[in-house]
N, C-alpha and C. Protein backbone atom coordinates (compact mmCIF):
# COMPACT_ATOMS: atom_id res chain seq x y z
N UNK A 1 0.83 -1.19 0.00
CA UNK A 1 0.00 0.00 0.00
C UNK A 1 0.87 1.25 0.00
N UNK A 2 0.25 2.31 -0.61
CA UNK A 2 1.41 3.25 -0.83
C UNK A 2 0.69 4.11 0.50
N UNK A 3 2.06 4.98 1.53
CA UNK A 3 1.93 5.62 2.47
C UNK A 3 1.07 7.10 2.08
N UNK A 4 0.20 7.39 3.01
CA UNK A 4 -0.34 8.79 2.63
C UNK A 4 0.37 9.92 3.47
N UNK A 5 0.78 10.95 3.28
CA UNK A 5 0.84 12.09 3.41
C UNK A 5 0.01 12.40 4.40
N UNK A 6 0.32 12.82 5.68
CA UNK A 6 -0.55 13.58 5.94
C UNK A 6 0.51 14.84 7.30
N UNK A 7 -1.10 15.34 6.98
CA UNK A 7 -0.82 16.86 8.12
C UNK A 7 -1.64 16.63 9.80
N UNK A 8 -0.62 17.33 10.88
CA UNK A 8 -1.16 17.81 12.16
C UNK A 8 -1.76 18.41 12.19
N UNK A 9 -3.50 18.61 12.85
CA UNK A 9 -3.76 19.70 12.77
C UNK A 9 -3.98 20.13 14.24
N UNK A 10 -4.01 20.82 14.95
CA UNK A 10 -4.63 21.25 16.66
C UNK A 10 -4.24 22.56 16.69
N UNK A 11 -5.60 23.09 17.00
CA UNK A 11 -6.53 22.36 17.28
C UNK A 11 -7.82 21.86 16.03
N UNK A 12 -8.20 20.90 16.08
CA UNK A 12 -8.92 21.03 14.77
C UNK A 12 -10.23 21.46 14.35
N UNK A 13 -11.38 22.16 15.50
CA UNK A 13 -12.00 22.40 15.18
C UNK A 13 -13.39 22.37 14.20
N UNK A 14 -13.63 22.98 13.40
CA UNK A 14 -14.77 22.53 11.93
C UNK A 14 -14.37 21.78 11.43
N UNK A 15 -12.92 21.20 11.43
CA UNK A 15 -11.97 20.32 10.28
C UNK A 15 -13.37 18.89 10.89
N UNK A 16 -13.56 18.31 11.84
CA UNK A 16 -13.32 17.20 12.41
C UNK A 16 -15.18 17.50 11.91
N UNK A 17 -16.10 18.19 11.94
CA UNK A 17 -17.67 17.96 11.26
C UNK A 17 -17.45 17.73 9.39
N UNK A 18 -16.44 18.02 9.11
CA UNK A 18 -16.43 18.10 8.15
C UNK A 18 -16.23 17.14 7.48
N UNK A 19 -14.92 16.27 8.22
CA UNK A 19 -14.42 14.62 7.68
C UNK A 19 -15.22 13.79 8.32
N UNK A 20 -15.65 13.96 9.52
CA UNK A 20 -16.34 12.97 10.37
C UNK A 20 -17.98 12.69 9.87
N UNK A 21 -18.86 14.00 9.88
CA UNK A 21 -20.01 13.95 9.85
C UNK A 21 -20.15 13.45 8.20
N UNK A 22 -19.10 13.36 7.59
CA UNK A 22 -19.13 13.63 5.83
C UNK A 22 -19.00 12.22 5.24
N UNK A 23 -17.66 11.73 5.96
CA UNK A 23 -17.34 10.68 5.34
C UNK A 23 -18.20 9.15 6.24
N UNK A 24 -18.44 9.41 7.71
CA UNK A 24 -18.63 8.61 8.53
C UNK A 24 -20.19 8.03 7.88
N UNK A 25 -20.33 6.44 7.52
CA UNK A 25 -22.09 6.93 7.40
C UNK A 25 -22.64 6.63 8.17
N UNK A 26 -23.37 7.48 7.90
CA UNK A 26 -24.92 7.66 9.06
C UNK A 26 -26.24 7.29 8.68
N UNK A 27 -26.38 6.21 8.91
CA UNK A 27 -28.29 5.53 8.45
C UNK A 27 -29.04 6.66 9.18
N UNK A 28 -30.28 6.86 8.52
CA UNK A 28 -31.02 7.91 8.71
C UNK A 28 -32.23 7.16 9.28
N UNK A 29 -32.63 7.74 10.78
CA UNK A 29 -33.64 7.47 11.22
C UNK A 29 -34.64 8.61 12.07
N UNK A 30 -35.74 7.64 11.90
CA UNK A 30 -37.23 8.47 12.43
C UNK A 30 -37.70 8.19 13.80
N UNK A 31 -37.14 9.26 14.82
CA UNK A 31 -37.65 9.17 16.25
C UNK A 31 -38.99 9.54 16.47
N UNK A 32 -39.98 8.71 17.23
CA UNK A 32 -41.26 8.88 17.55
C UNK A 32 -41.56 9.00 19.05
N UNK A 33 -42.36 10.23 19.16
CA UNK A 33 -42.67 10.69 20.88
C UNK A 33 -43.93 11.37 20.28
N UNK A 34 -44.41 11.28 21.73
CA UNK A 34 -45.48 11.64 21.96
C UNK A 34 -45.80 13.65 22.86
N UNK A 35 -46.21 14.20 21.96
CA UNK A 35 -46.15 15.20 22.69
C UNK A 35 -47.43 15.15 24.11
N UNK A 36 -47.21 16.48 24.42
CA UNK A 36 -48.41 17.03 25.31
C UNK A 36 -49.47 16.41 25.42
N UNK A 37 -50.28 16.70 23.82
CA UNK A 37 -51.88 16.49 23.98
C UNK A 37 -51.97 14.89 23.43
N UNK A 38 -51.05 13.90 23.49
CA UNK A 38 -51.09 12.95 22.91
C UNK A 38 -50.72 12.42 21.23
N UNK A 39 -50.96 13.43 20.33
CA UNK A 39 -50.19 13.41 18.99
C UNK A 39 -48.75 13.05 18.92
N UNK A 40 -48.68 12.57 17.31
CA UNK A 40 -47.17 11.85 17.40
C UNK A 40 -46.61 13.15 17.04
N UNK A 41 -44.75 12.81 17.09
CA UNK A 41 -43.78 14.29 16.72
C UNK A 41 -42.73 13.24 16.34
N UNK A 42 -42.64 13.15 14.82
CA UNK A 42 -41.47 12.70 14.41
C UNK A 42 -40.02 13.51 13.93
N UNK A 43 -38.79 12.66 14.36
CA UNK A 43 -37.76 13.87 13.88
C UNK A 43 -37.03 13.12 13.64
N UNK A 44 -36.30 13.21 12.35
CA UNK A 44 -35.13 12.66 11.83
C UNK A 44 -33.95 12.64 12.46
N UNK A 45 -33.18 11.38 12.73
CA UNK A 45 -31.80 12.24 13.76
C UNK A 45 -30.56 11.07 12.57
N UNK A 46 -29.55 11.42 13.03
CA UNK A 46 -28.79 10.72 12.34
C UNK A 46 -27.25 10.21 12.97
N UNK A 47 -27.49 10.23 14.19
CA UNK A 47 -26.33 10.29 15.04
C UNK A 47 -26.84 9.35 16.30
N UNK A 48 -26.72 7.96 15.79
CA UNK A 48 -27.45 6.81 16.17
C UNK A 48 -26.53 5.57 16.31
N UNK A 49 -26.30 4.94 17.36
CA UNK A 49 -25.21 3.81 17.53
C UNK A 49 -26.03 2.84 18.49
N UNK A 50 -25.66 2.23 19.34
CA UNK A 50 -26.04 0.78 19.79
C UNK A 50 -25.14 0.41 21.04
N UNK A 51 -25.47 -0.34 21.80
CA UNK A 51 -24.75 -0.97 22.77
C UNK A 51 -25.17 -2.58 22.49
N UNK A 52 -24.42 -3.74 22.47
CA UNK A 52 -25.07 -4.94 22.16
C UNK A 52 -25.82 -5.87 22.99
N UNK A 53 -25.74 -5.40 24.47
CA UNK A 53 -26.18 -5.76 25.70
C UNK A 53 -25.91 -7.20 26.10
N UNK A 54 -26.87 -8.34 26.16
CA UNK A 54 -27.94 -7.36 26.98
C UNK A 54 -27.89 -6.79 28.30
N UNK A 55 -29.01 -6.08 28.67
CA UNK A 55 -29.88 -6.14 27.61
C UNK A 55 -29.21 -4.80 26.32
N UNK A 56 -29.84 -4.72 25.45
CA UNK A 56 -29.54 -3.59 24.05
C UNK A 56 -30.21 -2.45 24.37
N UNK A 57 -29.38 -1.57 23.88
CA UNK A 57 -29.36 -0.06 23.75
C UNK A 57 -29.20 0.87 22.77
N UNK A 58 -30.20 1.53 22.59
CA UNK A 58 -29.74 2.54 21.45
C UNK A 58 -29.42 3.76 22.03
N UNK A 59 -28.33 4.62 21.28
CA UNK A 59 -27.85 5.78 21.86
C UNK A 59 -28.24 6.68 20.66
N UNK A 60 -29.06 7.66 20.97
CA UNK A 60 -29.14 8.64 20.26
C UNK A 60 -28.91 10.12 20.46
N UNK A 61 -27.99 10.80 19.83
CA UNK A 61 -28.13 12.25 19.99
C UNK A 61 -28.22 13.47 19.15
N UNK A 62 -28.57 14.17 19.85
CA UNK A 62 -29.47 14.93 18.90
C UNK A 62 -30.06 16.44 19.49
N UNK A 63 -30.27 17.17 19.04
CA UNK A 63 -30.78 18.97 19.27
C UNK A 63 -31.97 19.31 19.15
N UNK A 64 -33.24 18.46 18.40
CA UNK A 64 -34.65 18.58 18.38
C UNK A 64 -35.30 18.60 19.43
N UNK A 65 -35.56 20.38 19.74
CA UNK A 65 -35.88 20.57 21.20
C UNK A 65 -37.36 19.80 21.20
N UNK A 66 -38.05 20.08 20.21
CA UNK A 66 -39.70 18.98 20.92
C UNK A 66 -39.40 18.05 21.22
N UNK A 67 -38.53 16.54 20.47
CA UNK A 67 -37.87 15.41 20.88
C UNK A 67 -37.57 15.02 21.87
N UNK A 68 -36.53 15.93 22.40
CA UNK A 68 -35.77 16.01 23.40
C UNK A 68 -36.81 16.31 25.12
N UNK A 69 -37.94 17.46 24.45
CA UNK A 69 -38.44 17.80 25.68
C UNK A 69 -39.55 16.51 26.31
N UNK A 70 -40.09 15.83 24.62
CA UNK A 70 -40.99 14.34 24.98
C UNK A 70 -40.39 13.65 25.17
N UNK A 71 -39.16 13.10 24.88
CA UNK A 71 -38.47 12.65 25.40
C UNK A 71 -37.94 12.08 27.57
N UNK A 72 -37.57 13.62 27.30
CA UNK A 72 -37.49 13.90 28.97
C UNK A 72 -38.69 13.67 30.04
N UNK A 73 -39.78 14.34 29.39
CA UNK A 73 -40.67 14.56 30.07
C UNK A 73 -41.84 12.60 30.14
N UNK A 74 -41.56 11.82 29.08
CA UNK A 74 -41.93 10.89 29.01
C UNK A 74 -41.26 9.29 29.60
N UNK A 75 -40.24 9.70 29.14
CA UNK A 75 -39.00 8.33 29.27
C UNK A 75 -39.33 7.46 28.23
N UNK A 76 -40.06 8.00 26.69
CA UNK A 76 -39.64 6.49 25.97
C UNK A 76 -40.03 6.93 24.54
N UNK A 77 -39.43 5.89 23.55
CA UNK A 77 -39.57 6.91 22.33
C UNK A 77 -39.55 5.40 21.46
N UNK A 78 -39.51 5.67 19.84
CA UNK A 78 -39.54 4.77 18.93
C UNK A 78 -38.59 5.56 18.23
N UNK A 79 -37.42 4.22 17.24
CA UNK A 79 -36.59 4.27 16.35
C UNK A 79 -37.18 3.58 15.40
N UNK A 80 -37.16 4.16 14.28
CA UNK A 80 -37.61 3.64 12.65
C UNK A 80 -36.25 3.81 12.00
N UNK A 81 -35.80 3.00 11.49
CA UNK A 81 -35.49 3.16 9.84
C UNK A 81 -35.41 3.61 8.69
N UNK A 82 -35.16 4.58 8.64
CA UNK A 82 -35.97 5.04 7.60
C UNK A 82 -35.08 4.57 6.32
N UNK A 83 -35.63 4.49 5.11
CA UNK A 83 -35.62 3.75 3.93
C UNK A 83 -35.78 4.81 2.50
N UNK A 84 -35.37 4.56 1.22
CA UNK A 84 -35.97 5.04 0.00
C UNK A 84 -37.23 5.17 0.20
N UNK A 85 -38.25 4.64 0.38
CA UNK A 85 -39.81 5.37 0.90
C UNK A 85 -40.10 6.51 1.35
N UNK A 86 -39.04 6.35 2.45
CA UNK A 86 -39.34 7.52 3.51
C UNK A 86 -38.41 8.66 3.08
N UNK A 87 -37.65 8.55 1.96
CA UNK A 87 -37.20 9.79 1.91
C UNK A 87 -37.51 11.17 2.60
N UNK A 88 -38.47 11.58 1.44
CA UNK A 88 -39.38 12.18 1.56
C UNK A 88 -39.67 12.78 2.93
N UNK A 89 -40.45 11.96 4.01
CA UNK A 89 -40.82 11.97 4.62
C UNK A 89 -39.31 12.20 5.98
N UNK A 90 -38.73 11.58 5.96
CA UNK A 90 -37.26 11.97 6.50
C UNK A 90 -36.92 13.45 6.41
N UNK A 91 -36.59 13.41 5.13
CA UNK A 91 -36.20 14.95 5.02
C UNK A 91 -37.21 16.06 6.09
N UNK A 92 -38.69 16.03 5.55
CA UNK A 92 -39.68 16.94 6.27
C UNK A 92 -39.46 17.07 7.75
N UNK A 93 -39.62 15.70 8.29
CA UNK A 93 -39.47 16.16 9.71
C UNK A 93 -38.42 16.56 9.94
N UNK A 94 -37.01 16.11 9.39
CA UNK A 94 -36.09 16.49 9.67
C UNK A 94 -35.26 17.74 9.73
N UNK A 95 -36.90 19.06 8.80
CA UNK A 95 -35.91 19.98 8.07
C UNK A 95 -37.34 21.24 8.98
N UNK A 96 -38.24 20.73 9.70
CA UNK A 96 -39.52 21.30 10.40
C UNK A 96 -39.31 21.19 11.82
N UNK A 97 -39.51 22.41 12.28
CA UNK A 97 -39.71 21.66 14.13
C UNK A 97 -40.92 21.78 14.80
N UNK A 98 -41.18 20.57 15.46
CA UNK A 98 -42.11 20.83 16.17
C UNK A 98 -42.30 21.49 17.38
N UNK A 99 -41.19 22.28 17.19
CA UNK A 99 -41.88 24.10 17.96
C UNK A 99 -43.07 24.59 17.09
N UNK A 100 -42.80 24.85 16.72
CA UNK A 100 -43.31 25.56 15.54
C UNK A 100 -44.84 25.00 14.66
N UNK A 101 -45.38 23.97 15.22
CA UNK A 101 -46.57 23.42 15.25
C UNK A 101 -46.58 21.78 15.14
N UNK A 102 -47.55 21.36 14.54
CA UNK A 102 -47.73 19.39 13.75
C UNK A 102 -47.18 19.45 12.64
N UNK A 103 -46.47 18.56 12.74
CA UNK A 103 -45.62 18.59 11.19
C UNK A 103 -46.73 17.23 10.49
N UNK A 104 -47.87 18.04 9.72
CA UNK A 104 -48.30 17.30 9.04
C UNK A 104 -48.83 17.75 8.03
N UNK A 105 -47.45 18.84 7.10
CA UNK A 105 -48.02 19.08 6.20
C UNK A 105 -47.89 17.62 4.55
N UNK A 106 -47.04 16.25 5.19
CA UNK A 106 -46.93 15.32 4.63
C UNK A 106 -48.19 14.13 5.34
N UNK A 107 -48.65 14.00 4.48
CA UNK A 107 -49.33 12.67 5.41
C UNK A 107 -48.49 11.68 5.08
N UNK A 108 -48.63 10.42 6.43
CA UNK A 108 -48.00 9.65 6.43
C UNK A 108 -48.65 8.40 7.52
N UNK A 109 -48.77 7.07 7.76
CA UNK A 109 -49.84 6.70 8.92
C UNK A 109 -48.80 5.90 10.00
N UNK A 110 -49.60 6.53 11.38
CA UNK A 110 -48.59 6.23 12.47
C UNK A 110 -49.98 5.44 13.21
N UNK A 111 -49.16 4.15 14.13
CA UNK A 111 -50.03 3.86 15.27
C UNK A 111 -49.68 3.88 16.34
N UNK A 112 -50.06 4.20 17.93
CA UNK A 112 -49.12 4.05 19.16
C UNK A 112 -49.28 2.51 19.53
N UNK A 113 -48.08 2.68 19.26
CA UNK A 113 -47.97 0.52 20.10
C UNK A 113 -48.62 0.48 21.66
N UNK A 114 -49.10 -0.38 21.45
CA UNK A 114 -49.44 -0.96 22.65
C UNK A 114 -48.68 -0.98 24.04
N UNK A 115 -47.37 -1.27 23.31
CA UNK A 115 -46.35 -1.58 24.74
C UNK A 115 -45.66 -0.63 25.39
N UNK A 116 -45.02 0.25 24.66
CA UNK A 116 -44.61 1.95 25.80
C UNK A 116 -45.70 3.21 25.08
N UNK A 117 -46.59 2.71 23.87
CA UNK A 117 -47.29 3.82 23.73
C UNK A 117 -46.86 4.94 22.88
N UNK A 118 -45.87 4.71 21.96
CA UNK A 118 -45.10 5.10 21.29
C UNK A 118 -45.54 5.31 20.13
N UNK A 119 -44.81 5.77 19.46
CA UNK A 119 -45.62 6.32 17.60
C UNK A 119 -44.65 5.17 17.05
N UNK A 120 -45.88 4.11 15.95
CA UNK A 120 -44.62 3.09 15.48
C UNK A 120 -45.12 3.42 13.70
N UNK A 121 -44.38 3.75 12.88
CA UNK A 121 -44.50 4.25 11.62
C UNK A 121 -44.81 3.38 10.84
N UNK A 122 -45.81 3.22 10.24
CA UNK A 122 -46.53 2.56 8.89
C UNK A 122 -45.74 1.87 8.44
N UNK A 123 -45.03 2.52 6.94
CA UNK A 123 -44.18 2.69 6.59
C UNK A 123 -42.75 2.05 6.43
N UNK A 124 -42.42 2.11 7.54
CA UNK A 124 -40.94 1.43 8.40
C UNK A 124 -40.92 -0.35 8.45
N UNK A 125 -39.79 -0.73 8.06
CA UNK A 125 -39.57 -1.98 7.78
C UNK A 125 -39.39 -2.54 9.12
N UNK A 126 -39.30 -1.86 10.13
CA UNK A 126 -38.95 -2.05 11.74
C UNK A 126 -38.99 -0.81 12.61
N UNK A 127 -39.29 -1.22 13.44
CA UNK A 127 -39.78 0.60 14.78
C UNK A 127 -39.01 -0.61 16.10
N UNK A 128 -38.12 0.00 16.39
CA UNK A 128 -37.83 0.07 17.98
C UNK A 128 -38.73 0.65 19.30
N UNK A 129 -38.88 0.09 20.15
CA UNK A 129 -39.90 0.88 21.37
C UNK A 129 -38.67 0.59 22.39
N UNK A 130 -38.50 1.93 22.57
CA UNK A 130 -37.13 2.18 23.99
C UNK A 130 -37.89 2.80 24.93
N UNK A 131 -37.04 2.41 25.97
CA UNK A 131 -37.40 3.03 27.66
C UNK A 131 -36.05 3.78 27.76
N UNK A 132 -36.25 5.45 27.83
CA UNK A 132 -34.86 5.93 28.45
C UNK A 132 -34.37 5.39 29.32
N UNK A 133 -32.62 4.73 29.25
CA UNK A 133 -32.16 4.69 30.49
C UNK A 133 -30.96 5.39 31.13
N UNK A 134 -30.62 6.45 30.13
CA UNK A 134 -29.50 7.44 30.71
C UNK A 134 -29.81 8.78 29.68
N UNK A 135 -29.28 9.63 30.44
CA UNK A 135 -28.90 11.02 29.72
C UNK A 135 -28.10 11.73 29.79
N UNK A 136 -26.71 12.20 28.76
CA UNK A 136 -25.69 12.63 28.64
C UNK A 136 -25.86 14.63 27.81
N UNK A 137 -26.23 15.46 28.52
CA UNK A 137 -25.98 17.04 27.78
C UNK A 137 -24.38 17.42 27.07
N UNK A 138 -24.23 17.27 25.88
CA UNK A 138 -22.77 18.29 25.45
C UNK A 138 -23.69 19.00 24.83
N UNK A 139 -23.04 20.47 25.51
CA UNK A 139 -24.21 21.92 25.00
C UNK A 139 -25.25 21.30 24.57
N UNK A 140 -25.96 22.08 23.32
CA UNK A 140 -26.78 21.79 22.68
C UNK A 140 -27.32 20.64 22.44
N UNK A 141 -26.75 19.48 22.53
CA UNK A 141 -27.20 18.25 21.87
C UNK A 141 -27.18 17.19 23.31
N UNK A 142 -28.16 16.47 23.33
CA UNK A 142 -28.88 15.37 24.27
C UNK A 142 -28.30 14.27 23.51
N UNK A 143 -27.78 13.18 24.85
CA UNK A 143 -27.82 11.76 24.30
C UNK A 143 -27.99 11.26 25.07
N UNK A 144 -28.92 10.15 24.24
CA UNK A 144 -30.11 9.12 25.39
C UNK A 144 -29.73 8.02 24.99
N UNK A 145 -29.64 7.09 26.04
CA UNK A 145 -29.67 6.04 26.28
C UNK A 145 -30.88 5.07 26.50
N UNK A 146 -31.61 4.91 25.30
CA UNK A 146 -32.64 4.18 25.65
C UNK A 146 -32.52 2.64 25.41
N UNK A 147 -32.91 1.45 26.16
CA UNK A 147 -32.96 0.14 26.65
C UNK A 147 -34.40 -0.21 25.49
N UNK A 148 -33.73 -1.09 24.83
CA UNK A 148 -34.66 -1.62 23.61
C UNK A 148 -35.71 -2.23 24.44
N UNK A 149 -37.14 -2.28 24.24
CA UNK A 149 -38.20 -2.78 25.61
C UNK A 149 -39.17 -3.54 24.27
N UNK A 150 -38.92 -3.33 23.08
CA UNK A 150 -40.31 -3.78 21.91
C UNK A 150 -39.13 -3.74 20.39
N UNK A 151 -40.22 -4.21 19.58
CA UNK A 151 -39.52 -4.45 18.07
C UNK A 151 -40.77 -4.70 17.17
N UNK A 152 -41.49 -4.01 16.66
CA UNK A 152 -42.21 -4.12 15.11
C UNK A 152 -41.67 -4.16 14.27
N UNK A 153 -42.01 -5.37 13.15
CA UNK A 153 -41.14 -5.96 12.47
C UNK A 153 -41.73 -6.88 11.36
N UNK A 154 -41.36 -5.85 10.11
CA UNK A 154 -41.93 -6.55 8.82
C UNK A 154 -42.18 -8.01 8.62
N UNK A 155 -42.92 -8.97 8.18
CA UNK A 155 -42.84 -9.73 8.34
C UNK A 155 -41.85 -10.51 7.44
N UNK A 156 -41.38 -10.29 6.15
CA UNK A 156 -40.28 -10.71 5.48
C UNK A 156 -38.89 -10.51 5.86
N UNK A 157 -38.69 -9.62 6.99
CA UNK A 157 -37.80 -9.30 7.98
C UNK A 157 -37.41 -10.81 9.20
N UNK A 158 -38.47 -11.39 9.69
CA UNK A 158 -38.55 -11.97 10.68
C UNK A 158 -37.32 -13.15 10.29
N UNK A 159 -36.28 -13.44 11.05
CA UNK A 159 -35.67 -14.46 10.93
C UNK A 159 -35.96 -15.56 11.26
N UNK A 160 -35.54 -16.96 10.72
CA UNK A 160 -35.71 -17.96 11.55
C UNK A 160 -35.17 -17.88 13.26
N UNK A 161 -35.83 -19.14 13.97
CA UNK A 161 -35.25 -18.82 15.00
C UNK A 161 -34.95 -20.43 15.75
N UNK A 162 -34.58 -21.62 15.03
CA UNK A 162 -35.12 -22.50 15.50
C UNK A 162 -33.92 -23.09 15.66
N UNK A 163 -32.32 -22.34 15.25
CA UNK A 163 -31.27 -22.65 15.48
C UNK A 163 -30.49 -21.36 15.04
N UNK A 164 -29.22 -21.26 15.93
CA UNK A 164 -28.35 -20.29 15.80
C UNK A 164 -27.88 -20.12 14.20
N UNK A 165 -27.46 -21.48 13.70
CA UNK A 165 -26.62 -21.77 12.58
C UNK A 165 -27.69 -21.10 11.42
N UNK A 166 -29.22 -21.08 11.64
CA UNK A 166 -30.29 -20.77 10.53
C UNK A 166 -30.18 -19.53 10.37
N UNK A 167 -30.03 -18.70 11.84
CA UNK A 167 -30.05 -17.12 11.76
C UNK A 167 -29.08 -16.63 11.34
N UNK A 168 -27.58 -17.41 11.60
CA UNK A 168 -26.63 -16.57 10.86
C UNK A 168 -26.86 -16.63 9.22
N UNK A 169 -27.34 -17.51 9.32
CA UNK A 169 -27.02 -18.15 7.40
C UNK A 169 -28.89 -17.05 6.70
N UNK A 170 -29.32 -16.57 7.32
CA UNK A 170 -30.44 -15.89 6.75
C UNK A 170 -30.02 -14.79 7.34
N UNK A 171 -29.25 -13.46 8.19
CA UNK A 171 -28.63 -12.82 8.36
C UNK A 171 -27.67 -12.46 7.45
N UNK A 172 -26.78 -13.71 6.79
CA UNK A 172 -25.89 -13.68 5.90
C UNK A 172 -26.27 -13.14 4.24
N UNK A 173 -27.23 -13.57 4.30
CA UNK A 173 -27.56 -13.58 3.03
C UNK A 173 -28.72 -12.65 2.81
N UNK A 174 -29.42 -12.13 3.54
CA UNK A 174 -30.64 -10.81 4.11
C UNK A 174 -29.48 -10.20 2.73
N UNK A 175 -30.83 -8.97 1.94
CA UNK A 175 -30.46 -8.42 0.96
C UNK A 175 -30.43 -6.78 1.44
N UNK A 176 -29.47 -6.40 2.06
CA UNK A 176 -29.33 -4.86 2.43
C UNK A 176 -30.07 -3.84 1.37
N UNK A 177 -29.38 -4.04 -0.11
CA UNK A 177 -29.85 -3.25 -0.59
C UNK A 177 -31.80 -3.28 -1.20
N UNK A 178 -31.63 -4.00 -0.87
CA UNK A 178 -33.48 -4.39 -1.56
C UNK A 178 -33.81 -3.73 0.16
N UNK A 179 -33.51 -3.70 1.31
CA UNK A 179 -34.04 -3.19 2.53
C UNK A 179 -34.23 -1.23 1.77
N UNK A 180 -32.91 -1.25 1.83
CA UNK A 180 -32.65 0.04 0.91
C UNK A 180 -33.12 1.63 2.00
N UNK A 181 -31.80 0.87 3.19
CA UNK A 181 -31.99 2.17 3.99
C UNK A 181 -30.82 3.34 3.44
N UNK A 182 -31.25 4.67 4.21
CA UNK A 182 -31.00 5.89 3.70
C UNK A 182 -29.84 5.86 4.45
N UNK A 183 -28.60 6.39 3.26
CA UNK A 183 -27.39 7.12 4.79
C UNK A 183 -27.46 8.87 4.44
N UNK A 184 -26.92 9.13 5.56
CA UNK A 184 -26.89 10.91 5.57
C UNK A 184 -25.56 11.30 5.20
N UNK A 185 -25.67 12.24 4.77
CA UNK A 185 -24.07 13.20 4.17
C UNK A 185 -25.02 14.79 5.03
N UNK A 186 -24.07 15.37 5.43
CA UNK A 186 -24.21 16.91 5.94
C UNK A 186 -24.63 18.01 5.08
N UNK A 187 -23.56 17.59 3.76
CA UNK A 187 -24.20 18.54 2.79
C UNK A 187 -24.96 18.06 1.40
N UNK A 188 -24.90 16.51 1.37
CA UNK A 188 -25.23 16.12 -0.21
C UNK A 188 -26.62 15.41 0.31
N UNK A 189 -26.87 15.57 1.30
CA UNK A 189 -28.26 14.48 1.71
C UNK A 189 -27.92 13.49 1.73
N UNK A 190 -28.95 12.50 1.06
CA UNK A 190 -29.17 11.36 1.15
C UNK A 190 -28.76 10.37 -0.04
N UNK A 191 -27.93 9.31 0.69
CA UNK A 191 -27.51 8.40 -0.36
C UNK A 191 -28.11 6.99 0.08
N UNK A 192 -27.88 6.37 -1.14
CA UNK A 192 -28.59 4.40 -0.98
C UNK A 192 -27.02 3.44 -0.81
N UNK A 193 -27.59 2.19 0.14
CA UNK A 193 -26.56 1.13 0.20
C UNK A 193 -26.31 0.93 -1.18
N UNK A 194 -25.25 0.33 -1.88
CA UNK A 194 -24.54 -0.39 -2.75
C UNK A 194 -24.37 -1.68 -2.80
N UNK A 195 -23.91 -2.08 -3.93
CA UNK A 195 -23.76 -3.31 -3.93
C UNK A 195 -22.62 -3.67 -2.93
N UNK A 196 -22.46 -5.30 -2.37
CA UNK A 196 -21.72 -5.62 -1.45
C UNK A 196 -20.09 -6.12 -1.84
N UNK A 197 -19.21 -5.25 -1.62
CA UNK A 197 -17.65 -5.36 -2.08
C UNK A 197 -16.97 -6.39 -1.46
């Protein structure tokens, strides 16, 4: 391999949103809470990782003060997927706040699950139902630790389960791009998985 060149930089500042948030990808997903009067408030976040547990955890963070405040004020939220479908629909919430009223100038159909009561998206090839279980403030941006508690889940999604050796080998072979989730870029939007290298 030929050696690269490179430069020190410190402190680095904007350098590090720029390579990080740019090159790093980021699957694009749809957080669901429940405001005030009971209506859903979806918001796109894209800064989404995992703990493998158990039990499992999703870590999300993020600046969407309605989110953040149903969030707090609730303890539990839904993660979607979002997909080529949801483009669309990604972008909107993602680019609207719900300060600022119901973001329903897109229709789209949501139901609250049964089990934390959560907004679980039509739509979505899978919805997570989390129970907050930690909260981390850097300035502006919240990160939650929510404890996976539920899973809605397409039914062509569903793996076998009747041996370890079945799930890896249908895991293995699961077609990413026919799922055909969204990754985020900062400034180019939204791009699709590829074929597998």
């Amino acid at each position: 391999m030929t050696k690269i060149a490179k430069q020190y930089i410190a402190p680095f500042g904007g350098i590090f949103h720029h390579l990080v948030w740019t090159v790093t990808p980021r699957p694009v997903w749809i957080v669901g809470t429940c405001n005030d009067d009971g209506t859903s408030n979806l918001s796109t976040i894209t800064c989404v990782s995992n703990t493998p547990g158990p039990p499992e955890h999703l870590i999300l963070s993020m600046a969407a003060k309605r989110t953040i405040a149903n969030i707090e004020r609730t303890g539990r939220f839904s993660v979607a997927l979002a997909h080529g479908v949801l483009a669309g629909l990604a972008d909107y919430v993602g680019s609207v706040s719900g300060e600022d009223g119901a973001k329903d100038a897109l229709a789209y159909g949501v139901d609250i699950s049964e089990g934390l009561g959560v907004p679980v998206l039509d739509a979505a090839w899978f919805v997570l139902e989390c129970k907050l279980a930690h909260t981390l403030v850097f300035g502006d941006f919240h990160t939650f630790f929510g404890e996976v508690a539920g899973l809605h889940i397409a039914d062509s999604l569903v793996p076998p389960t009747d041996s370890r050796e079945a799930m890896v080998q249908w895991f293995q072979a699961l077609d990413i791009p026919g799922i055909d989730p969204l990754v985020y870029h900062s400034v180019r939007k939204y791009f699709r998985v590829g074929e597998k290298r």
